[in-house]
C-alpha atoms as a PDB file:
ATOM      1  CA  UNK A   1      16.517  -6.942  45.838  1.00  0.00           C
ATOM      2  CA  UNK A   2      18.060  -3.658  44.833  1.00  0.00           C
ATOM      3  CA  UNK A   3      18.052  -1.526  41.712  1.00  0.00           C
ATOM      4  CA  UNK A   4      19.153  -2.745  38.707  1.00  0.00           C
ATOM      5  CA  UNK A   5      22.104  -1.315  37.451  1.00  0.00           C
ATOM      6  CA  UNK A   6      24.241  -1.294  34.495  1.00  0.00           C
ATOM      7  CA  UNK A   7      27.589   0.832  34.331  1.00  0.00           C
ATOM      8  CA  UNK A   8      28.759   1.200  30.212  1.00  0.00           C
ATOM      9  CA  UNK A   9      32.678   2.378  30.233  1.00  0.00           C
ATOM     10  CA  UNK A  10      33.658   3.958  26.748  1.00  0.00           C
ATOM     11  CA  UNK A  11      36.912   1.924  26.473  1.00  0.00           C
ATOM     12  CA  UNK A  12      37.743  -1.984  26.849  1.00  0.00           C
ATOM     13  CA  UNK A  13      38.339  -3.506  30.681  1.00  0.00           C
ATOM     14  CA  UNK A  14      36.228  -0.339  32.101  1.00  0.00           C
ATOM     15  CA  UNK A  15      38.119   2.136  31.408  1.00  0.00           C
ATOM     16  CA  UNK A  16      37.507   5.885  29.931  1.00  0.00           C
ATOM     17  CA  UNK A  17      34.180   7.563  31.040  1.00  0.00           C
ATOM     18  CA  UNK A  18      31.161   6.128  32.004  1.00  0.00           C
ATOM     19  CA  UNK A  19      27.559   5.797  32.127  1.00  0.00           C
ATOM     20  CA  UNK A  20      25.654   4.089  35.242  1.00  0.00           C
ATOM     21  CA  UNK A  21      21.897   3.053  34.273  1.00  0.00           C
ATOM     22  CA  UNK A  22      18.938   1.932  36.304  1.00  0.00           C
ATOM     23  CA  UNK A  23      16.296   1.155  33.354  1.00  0.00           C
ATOM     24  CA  UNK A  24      15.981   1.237  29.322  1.00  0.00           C
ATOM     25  CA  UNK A  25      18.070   3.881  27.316  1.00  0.00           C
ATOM     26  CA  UNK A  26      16.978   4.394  23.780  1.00  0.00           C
ATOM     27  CA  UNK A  27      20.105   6.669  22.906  1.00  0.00           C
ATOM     28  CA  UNK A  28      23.256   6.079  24.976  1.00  0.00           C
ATOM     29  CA  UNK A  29      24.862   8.871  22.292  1.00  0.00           C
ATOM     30  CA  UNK A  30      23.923  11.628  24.209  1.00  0.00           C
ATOM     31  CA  UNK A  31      25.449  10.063  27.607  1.00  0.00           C
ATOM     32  CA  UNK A  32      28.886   8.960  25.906  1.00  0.00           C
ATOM     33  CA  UNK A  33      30.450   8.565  22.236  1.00  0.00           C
ATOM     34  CA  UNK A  34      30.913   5.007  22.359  1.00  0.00           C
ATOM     35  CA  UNK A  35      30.405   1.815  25.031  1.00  0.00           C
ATOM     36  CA  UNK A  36      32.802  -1.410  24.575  1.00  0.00           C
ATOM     37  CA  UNK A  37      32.437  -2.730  28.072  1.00  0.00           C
ATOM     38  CA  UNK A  38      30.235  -2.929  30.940  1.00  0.00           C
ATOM     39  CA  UNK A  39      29.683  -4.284  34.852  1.00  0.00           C
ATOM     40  CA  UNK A  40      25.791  -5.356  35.283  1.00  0.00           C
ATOM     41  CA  UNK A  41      25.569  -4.935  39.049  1.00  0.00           C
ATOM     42  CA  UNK A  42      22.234  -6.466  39.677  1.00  0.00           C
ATOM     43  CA  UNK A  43      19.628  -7.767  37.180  1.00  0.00           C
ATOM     44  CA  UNK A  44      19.464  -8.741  33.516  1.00  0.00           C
ATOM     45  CA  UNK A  45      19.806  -6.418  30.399  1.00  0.00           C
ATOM     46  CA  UNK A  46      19.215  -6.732  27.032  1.00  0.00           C
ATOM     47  CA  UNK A  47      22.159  -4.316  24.741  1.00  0.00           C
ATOM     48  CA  UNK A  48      21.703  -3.111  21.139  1.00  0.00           C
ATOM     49  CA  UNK A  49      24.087  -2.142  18.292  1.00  0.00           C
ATOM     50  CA  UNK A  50      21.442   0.495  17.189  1.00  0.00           C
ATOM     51  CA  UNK A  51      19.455   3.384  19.330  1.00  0.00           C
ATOM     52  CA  UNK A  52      15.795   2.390  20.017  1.00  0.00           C
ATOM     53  CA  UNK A  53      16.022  -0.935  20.654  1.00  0.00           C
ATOM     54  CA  UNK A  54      17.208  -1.802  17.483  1.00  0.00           C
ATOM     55  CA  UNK A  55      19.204  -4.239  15.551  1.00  0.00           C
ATOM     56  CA  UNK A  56      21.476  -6.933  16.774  1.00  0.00           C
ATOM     57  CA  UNK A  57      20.879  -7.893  20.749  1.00  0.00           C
ATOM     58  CA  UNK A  58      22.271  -9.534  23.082  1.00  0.00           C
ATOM     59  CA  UNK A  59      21.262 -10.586  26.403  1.00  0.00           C
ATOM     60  CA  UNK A  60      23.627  -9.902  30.486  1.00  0.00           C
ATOM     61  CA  UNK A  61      22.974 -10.844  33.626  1.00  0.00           C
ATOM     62  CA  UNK A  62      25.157  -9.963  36.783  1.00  0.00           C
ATOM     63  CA  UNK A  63      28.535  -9.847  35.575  1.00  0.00           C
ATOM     64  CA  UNK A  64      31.719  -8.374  33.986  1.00  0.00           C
ATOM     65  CA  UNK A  65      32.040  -7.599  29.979  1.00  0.00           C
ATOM     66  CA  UNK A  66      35.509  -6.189  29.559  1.00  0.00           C
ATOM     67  CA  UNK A  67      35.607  -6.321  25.943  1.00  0.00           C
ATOM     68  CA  UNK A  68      31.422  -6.701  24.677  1.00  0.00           C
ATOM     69  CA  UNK A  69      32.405  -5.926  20.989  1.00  0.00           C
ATOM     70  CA  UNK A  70      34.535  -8.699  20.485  1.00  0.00           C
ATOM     71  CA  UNK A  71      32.281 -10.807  22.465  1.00  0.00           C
ATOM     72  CA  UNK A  72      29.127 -10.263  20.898  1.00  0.00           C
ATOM     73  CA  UNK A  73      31.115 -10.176  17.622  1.00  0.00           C
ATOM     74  CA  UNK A  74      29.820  -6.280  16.423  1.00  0.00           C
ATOM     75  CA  UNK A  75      31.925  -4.114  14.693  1.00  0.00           C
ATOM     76  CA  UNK A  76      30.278  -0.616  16.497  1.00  0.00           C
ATOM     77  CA  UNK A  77      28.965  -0.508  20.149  1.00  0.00           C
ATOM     78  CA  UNK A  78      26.483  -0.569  21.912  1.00  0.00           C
ATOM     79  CA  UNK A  79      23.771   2.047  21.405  1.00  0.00           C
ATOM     80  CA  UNK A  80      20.749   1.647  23.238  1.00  0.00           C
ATOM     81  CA  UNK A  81      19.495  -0.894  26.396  1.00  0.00           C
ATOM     82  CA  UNK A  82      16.331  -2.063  28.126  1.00  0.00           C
ATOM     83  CA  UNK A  83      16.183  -3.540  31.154  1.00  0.00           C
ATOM     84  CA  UNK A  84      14.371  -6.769  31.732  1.00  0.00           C
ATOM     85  CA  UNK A  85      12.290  -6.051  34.958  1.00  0.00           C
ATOM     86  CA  UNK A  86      11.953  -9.559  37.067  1.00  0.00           C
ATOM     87  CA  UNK A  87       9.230 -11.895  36.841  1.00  0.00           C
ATOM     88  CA  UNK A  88       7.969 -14.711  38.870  1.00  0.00           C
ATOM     89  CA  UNK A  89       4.613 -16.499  37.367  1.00  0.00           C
ATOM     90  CA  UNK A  90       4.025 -18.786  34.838  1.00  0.00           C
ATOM     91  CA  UNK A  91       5.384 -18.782  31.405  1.00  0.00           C
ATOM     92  CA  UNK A  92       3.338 -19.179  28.285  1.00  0.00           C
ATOM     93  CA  UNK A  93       3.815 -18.071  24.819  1.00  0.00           C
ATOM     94  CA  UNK A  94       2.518 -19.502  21.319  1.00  0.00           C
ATOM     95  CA  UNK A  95       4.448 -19.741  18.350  1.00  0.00           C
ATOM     96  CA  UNK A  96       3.388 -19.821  14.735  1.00  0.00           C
ATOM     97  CA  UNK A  97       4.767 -20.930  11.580  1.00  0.00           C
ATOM     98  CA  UNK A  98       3.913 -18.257   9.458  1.00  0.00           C
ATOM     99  CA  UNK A  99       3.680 -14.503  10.202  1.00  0.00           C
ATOM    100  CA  UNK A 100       0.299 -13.223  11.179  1.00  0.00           C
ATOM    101  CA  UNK A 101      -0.221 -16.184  13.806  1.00  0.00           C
ATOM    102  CA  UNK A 102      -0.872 -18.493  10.807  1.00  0.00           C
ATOM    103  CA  UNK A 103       0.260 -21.826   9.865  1.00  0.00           C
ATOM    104  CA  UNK A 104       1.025 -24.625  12.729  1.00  0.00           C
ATOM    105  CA  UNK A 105       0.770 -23.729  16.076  1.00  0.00           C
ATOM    106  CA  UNK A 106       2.462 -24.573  19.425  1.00  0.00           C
ATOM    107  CA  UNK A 107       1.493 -23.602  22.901  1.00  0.00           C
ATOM    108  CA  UNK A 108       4.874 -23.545  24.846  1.00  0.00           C
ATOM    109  CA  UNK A 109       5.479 -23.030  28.738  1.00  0.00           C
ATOM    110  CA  UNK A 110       9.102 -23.882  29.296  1.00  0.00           C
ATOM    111  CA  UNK A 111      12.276 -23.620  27.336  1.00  0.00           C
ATOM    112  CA  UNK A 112      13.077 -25.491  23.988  1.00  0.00           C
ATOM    113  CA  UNK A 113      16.120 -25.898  22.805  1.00  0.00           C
ATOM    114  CA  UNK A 114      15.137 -27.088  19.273  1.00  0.00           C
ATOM    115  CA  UNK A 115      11.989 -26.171  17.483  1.00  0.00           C
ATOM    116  CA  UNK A 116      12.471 -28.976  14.763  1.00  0.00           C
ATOM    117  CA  UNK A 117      13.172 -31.827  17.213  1.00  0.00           C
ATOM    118  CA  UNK A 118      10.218 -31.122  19.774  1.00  0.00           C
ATOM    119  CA  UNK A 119       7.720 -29.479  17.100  1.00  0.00           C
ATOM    120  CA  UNK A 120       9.042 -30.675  13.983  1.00  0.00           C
ATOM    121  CA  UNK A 121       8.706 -27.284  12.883  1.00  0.00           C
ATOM    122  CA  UNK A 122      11.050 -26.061  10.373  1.00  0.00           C
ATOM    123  CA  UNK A 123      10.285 -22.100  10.510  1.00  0.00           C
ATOM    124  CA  UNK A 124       8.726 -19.464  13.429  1.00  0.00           C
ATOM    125  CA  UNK A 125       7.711 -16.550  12.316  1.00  0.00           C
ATOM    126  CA  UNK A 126       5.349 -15.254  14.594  1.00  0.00           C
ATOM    127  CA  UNK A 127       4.395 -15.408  18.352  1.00  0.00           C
ATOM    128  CA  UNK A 128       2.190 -14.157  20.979  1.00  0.00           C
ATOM    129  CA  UNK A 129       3.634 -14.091  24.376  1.00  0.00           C
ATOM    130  CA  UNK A 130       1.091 -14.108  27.274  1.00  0.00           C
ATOM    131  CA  UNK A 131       3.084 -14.576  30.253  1.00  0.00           C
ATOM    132  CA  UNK A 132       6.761 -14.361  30.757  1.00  0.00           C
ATOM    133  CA  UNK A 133       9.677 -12.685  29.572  1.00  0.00           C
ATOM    134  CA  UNK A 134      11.427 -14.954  26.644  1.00  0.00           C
ATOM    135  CA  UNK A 135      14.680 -15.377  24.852  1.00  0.00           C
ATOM    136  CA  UNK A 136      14.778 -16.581  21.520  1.00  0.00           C
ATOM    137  CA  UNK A 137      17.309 -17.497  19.378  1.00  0.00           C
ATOM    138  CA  UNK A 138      18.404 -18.337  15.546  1.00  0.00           C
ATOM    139  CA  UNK A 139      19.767 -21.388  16.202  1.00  0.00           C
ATOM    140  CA  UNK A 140      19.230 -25.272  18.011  1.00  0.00           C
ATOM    141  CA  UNK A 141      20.291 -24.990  21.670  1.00  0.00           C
ATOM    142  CA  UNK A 142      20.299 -21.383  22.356  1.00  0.00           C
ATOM    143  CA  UNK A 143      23.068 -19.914  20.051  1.00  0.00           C
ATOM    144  CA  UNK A 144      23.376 -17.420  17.174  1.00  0.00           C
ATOM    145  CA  UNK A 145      21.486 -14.045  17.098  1.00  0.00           C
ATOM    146  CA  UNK A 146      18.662 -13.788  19.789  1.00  0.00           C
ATOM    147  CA  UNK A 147      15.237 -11.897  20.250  1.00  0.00           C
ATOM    148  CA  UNK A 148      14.312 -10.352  23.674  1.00  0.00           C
ATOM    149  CA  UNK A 149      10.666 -11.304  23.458  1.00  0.00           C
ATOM    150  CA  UNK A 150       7.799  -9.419  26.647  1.00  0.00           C
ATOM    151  CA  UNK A 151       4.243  -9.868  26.477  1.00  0.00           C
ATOM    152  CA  UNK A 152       3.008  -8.781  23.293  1.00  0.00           C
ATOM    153  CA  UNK A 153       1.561 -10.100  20.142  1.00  0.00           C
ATOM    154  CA  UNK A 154       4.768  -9.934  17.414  1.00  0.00           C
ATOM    155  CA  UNK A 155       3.093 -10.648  13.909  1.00  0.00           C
ATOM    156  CA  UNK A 156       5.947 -10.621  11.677  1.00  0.00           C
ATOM    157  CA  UNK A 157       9.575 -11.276  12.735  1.00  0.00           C
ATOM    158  CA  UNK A 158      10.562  -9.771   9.367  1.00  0.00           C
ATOM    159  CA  UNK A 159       8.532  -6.869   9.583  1.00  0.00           C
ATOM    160  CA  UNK A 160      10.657  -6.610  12.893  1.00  0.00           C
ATOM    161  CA  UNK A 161      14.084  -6.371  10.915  1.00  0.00           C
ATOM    162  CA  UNK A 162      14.617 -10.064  11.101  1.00  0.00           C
ATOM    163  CA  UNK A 163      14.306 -10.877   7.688  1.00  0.00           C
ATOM    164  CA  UNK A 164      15.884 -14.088   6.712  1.00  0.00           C
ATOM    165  CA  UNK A 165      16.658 -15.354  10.407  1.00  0.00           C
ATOM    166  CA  UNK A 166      15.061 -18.097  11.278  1.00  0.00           C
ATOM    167  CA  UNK A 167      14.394 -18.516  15.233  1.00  0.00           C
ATOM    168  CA  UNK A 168      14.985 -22.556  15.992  1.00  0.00           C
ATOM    169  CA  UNK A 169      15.135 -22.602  20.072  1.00  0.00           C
ATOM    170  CA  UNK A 170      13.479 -20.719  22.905  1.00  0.00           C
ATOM    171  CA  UNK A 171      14.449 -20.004  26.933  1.00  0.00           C
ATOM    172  CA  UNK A 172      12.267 -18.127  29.551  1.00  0.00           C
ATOM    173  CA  UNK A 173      14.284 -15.549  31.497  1.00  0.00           C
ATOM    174  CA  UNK A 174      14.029 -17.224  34.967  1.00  0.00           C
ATOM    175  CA  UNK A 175      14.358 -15.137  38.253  1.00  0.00           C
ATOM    176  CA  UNK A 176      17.127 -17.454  39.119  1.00  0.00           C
ATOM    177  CA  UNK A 177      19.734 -15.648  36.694  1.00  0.00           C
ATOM    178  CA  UNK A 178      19.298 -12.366  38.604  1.00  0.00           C
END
């Protein structure tokens, strides 16, 4: 496997100047005024509307974006990036109920594409990843807003900016989709 690499173009369908990147960018500002579409060459990326990792996300893998704004449904562009490095191991994270680990908890080790049907679990608002690198998302069966989650303890998904969303479904990001 080769680098992973991300070009950002300034304009829709890759055009106008821009930016090739082989890991995470907190501030794409200072490398060009604007990104609305991008090529992912080789491995998987998670994009922000916001510099430092910040506000909304979304996740690529290997492909073409001609038009991300519209896409991802944002009104600005895309302002910072991390790269997701690849992982092959197991997969284990626990998610709570409550923030600060509290309330009902599940030990989970594959995806779920409904919190309330599997758990019966109306809310998540905390979770401790040990192994893995995790996608989760506001809504049943992987859609709405989404969380790139790494190993880490996260305490308080509000704290986080997430105030208000409520994370229903969860998907581990496989090797495979590199």
């Amino acid at each position: 496997m080769g680098c992973t690499v991300i070009i950002f173009y300034e304009d829709r369908n890759f055009m106008g100047r821009h930016y090739e990147c082989m890991s995470d960018c907190a501030d794409m500002h200072s490398y060009m005024s604007r990104c609305h579409s991008c090529r992912v060459e080789s491995g998987c990326f998670m994009v922000y509307d916001h510099p430092n990792y910040m506000g909304n996300q979304y996740f690529f893998r290997r492909g073409e974006y001609a038009d991300c704004m519209s896409m991802m449904g944002w009104s600005g562009s895309i302002r910072s990036c991390r790269m997701i490095p690849m992982y092959r191991g197991s997969y284990r994270m626990r998610i709570y109920e409550r923030e600060n680990f509290g309330g009902h908890m599940h030990e989970c080790m594959d995806d779920c594409d409904s919190f309330m049907d599997r758990y019966h679990m109306s809310d998540c608002m905390s979770c401790h990843v040990m192994d893995g690198h995790w996608l989760m998302y506001e809504h049943p069966h992987y859609r709405g807003r989404m969380m790139y989650m790494r190993p880490g303890e996260y305490r308080s998904f509000r704290e986080m900016g997430y105030g208000g969303t409520r994370f229903m479904s969860m998907r581990r990001i496989m090797d495979s989709w590199y």
